[in-house]
PDB file of N, CA and C in Angstrom:
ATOM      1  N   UNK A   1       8.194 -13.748  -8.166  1.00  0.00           N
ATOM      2  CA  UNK A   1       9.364 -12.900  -8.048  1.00  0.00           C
ATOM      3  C   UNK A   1       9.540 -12.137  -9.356  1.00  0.00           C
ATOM      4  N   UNK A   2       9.747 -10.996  -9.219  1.00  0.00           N
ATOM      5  CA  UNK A   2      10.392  -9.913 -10.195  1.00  0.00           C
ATOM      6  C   UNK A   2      11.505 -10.397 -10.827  1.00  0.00           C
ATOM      7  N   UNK A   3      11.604 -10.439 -12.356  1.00  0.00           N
ATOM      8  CA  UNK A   3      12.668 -10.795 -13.018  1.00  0.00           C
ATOM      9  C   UNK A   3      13.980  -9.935 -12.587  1.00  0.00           C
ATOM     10  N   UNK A   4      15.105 -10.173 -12.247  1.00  0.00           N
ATOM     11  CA  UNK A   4      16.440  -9.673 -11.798  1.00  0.00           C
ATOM     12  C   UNK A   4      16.452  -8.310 -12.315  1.00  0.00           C
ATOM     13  N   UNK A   5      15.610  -7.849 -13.206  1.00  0.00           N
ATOM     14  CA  UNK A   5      16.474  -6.614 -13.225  1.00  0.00           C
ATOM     15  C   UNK A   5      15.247  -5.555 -13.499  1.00  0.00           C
ATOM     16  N   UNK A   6      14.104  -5.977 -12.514  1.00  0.00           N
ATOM     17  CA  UNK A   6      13.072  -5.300 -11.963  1.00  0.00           C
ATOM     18  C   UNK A   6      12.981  -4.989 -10.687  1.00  0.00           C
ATOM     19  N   UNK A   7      14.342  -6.110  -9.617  1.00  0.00           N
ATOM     20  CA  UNK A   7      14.057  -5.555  -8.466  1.00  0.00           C
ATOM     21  C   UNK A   7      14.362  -4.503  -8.267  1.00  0.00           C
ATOM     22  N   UNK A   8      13.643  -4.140  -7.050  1.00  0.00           N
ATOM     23  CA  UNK A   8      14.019  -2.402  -6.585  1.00  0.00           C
ATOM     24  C   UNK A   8      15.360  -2.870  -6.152  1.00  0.00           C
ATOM     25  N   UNK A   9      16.093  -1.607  -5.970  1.00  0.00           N
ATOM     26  CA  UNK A   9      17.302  -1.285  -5.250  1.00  0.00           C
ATOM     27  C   UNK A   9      17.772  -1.605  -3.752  1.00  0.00           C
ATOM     28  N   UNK A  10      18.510  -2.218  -3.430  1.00  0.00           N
ATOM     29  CA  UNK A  10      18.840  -2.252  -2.001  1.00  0.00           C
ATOM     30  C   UNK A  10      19.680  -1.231  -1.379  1.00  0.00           C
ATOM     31  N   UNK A  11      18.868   0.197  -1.104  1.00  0.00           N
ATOM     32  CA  UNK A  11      19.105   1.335  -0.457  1.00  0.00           C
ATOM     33  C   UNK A  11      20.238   1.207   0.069  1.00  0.00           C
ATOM     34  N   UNK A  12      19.976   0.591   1.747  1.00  0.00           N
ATOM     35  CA  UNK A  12      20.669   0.517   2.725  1.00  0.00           C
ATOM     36  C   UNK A  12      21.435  -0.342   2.648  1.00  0.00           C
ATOM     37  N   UNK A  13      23.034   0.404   2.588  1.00  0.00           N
ATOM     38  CA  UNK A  13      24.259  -0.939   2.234  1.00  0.00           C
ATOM     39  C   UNK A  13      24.572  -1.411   3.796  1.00  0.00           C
ATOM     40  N   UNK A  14      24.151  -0.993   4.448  1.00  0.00           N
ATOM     41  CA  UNK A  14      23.827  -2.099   5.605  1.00  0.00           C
ATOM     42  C   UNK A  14      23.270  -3.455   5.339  1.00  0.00           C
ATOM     43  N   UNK A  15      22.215  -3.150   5.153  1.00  0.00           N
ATOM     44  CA  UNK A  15      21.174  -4.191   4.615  1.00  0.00           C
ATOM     45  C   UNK A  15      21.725  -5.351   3.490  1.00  0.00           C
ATOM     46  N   UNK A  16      22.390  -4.603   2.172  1.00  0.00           N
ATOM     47  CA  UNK A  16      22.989  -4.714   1.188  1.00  0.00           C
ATOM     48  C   UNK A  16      24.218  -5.813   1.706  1.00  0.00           C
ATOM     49  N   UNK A  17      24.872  -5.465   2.770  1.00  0.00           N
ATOM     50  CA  UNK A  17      26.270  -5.807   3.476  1.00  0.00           C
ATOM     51  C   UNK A  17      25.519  -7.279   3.952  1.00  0.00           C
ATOM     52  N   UNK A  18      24.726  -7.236   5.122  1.00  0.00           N
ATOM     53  CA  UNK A  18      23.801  -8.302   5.548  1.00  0.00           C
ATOM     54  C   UNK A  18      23.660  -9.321   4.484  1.00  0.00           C
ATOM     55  N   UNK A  19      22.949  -8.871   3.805  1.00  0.00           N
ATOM     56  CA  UNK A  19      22.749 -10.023   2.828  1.00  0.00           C
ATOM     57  C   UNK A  19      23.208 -10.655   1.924  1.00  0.00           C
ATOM     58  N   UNK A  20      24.265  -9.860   1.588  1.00  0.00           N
ATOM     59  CA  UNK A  20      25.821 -10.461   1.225  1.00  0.00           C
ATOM     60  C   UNK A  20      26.117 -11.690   2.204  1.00  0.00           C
ATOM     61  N   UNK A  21      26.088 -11.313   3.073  1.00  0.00           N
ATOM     62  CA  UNK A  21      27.037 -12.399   4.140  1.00  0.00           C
ATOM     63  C   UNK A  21      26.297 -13.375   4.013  1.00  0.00           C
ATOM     64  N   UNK A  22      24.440 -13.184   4.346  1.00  0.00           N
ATOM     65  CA  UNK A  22      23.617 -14.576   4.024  1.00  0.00           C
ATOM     66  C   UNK A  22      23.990 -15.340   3.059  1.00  0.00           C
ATOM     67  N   UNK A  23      24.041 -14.976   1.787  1.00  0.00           N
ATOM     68  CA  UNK A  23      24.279 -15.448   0.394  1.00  0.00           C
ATOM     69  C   UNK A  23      25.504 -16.329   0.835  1.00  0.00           C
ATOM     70  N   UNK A  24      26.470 -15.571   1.287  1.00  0.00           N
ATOM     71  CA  UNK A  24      27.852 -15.878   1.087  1.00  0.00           C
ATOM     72  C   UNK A  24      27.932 -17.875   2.026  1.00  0.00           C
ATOM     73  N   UNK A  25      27.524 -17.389   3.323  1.00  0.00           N
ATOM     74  CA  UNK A  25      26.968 -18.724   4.458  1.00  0.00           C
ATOM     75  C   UNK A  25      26.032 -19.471   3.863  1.00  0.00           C
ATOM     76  N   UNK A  26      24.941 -19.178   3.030  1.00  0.00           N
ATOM     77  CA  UNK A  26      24.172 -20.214   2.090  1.00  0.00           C
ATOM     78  C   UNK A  26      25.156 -20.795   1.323  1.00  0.00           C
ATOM     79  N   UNK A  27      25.873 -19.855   0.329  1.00  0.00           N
ATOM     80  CA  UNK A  27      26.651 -21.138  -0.138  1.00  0.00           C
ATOM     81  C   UNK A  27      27.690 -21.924  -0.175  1.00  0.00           C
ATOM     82  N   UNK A  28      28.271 -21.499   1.381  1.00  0.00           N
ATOM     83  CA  UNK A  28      29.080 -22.437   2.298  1.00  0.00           C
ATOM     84  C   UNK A  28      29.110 -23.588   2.313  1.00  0.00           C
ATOM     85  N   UNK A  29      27.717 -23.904   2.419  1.00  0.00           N
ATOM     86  CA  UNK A  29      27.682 -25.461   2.302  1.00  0.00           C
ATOM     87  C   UNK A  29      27.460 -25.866   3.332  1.00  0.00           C
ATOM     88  N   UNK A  30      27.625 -24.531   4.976  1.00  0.00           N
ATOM     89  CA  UNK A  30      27.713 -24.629   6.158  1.00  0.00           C
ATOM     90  C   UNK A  30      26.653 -24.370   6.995  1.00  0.00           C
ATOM     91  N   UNK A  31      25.244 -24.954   6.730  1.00  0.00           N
ATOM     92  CA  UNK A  31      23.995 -24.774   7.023  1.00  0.00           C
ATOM     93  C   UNK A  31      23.721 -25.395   8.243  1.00  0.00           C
ATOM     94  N   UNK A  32      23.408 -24.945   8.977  1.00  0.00           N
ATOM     95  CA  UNK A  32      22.880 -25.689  10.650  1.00  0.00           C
ATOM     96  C   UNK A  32      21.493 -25.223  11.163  1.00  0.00           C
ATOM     97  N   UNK A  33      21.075 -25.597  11.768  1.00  0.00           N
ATOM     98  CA  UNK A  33      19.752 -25.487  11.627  1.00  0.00           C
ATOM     99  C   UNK A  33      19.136 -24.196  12.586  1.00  0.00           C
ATOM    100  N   UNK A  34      20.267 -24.077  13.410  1.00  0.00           N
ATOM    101  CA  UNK A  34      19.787 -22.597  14.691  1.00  0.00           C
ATOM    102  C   UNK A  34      20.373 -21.649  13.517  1.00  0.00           C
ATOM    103  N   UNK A  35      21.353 -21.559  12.843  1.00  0.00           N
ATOM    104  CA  UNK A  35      21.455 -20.682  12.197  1.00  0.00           C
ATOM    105  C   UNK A  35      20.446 -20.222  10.807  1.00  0.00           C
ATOM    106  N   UNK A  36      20.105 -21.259  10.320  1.00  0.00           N
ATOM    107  CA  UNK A  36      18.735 -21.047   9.281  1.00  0.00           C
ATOM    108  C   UNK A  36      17.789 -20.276   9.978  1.00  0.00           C
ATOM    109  N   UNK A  37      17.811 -20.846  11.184  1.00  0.00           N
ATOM    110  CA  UNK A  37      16.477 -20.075  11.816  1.00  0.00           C
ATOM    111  C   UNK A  37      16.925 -18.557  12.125  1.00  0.00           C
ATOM    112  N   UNK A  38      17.976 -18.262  12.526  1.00  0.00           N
ATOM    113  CA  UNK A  38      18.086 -16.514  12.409  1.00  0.00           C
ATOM    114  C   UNK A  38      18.113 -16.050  11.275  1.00  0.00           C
ATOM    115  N   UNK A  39      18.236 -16.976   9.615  1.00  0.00           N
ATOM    116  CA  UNK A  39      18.531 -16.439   9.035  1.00  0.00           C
ATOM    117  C   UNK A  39      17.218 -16.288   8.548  1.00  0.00           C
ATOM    118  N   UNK A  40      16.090 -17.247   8.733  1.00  0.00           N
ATOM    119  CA  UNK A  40      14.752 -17.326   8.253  1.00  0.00           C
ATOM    120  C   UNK A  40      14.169 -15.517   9.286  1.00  0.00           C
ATOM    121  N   UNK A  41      14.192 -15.790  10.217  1.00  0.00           N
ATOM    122  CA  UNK A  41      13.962 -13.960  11.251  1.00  0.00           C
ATOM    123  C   UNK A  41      14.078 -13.113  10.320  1.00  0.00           C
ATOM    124  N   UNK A  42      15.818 -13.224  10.136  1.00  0.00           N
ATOM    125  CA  UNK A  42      16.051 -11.912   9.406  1.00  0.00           C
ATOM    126  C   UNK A  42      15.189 -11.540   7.928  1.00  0.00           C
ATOM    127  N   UNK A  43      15.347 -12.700   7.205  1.00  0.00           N
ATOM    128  CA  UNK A  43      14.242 -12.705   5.896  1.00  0.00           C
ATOM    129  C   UNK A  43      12.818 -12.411   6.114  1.00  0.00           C
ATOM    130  N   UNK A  44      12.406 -12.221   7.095  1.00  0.00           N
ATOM    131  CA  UNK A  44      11.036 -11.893   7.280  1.00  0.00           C
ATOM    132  C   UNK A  44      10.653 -10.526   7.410  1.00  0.00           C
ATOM    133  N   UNK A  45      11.538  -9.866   7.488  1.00  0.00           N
ATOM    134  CA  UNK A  45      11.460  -8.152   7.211  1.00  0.00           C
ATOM    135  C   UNK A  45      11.343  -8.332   5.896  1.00  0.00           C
ATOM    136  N   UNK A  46      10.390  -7.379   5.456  1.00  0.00           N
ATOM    137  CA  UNK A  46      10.083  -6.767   3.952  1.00  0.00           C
ATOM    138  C   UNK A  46      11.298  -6.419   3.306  1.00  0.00           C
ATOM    139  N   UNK A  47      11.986  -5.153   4.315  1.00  0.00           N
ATOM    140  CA  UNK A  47      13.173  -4.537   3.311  1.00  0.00           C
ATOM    141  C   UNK A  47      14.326  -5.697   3.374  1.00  0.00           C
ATOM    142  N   UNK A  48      14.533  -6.349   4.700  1.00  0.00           N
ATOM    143  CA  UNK A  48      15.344  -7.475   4.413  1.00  0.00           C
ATOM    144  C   UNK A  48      15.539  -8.726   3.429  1.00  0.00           C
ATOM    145  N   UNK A  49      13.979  -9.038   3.099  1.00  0.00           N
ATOM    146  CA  UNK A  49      13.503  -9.531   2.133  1.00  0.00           C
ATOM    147  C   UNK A  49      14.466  -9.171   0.394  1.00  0.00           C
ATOM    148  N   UNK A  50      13.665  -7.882   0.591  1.00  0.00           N
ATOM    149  CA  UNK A  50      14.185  -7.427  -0.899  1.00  0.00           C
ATOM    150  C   UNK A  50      15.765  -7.313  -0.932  1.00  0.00           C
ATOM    151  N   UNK A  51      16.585  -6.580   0.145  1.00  0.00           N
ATOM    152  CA  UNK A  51      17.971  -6.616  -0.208  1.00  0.00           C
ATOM    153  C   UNK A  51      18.147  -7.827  -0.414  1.00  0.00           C
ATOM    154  N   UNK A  52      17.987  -8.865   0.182  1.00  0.00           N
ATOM    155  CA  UNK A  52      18.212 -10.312  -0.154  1.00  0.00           C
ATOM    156  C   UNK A  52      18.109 -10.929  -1.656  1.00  0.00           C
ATOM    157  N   UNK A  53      16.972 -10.157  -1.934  1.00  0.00           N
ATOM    158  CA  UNK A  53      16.783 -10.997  -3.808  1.00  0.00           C
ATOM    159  C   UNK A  53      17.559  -9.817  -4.689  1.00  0.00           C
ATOM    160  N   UNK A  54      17.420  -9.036  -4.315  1.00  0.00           N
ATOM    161  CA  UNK A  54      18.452  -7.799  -4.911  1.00  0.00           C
ATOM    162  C   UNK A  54      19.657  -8.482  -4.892  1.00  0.00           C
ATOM    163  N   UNK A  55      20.602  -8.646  -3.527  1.00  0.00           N
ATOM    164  CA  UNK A  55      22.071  -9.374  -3.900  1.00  0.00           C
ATOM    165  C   UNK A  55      21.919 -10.586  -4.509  1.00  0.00           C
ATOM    166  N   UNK A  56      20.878 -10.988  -4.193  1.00  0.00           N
ATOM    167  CA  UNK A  56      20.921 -12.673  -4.772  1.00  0.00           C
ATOM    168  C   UNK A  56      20.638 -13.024  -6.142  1.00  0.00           C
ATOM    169  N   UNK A  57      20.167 -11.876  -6.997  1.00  0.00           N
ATOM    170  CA  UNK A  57      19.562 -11.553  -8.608  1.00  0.00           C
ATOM    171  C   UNK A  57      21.422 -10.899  -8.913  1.00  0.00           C
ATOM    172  N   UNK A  58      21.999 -10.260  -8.216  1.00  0.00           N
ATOM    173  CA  UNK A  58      23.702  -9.938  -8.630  1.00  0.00           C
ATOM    174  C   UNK A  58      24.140 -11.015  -8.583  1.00  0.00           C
ATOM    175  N   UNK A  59      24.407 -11.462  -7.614  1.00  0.00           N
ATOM    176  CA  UNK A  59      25.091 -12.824  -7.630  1.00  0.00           C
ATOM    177  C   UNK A  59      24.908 -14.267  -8.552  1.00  0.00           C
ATOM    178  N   UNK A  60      23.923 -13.860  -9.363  1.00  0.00           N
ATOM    179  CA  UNK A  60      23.736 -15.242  -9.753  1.00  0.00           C
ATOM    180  C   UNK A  60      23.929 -14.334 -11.444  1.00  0.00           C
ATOM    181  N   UNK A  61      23.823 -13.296 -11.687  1.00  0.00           N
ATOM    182  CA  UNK A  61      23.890 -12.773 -13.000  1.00  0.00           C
ATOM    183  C   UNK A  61      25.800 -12.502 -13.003  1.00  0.00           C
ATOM    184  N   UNK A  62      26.241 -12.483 -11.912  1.00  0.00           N
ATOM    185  CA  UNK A  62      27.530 -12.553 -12.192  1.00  0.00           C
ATOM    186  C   UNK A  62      28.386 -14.266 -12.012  1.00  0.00           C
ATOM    187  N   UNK A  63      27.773 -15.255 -11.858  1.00  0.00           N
ATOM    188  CA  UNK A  63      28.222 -16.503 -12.305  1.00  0.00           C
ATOM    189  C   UNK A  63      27.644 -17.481 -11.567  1.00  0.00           C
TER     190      UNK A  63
END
């Protein structure tokens, strides 16, 4: 993985929005296992991929 502040940009604040919410349900604490699995789907897109480490490189540089 690209150090946080090499990833590319997460264009699409769709995408951006999406993976917010993942982040947000990961650290819920509220993990079930049909839901991992849509969430594993969705991570398997490339660009989904990257918005994902994109919010997830913000989120962790802000606390």
């Amino acid at each position: 993985m690209s150090p946080p502040n090499m990833l590319p940009a997460a264009n699409d604040d769709a995408l951006a929005e999406q993976a917010r919410g993942w982040i947000t349900w990961l650290a819920s604490g509220d993990v079930g296992e049909v839901r991992m699995q849509e969430f594993e789907r969705w991570l398997a897109l490339p660009e989904h991929r990257r918005a994902f480490e994109h919010e997830r490189a913000l989120w962790r540089s802000i606390g």
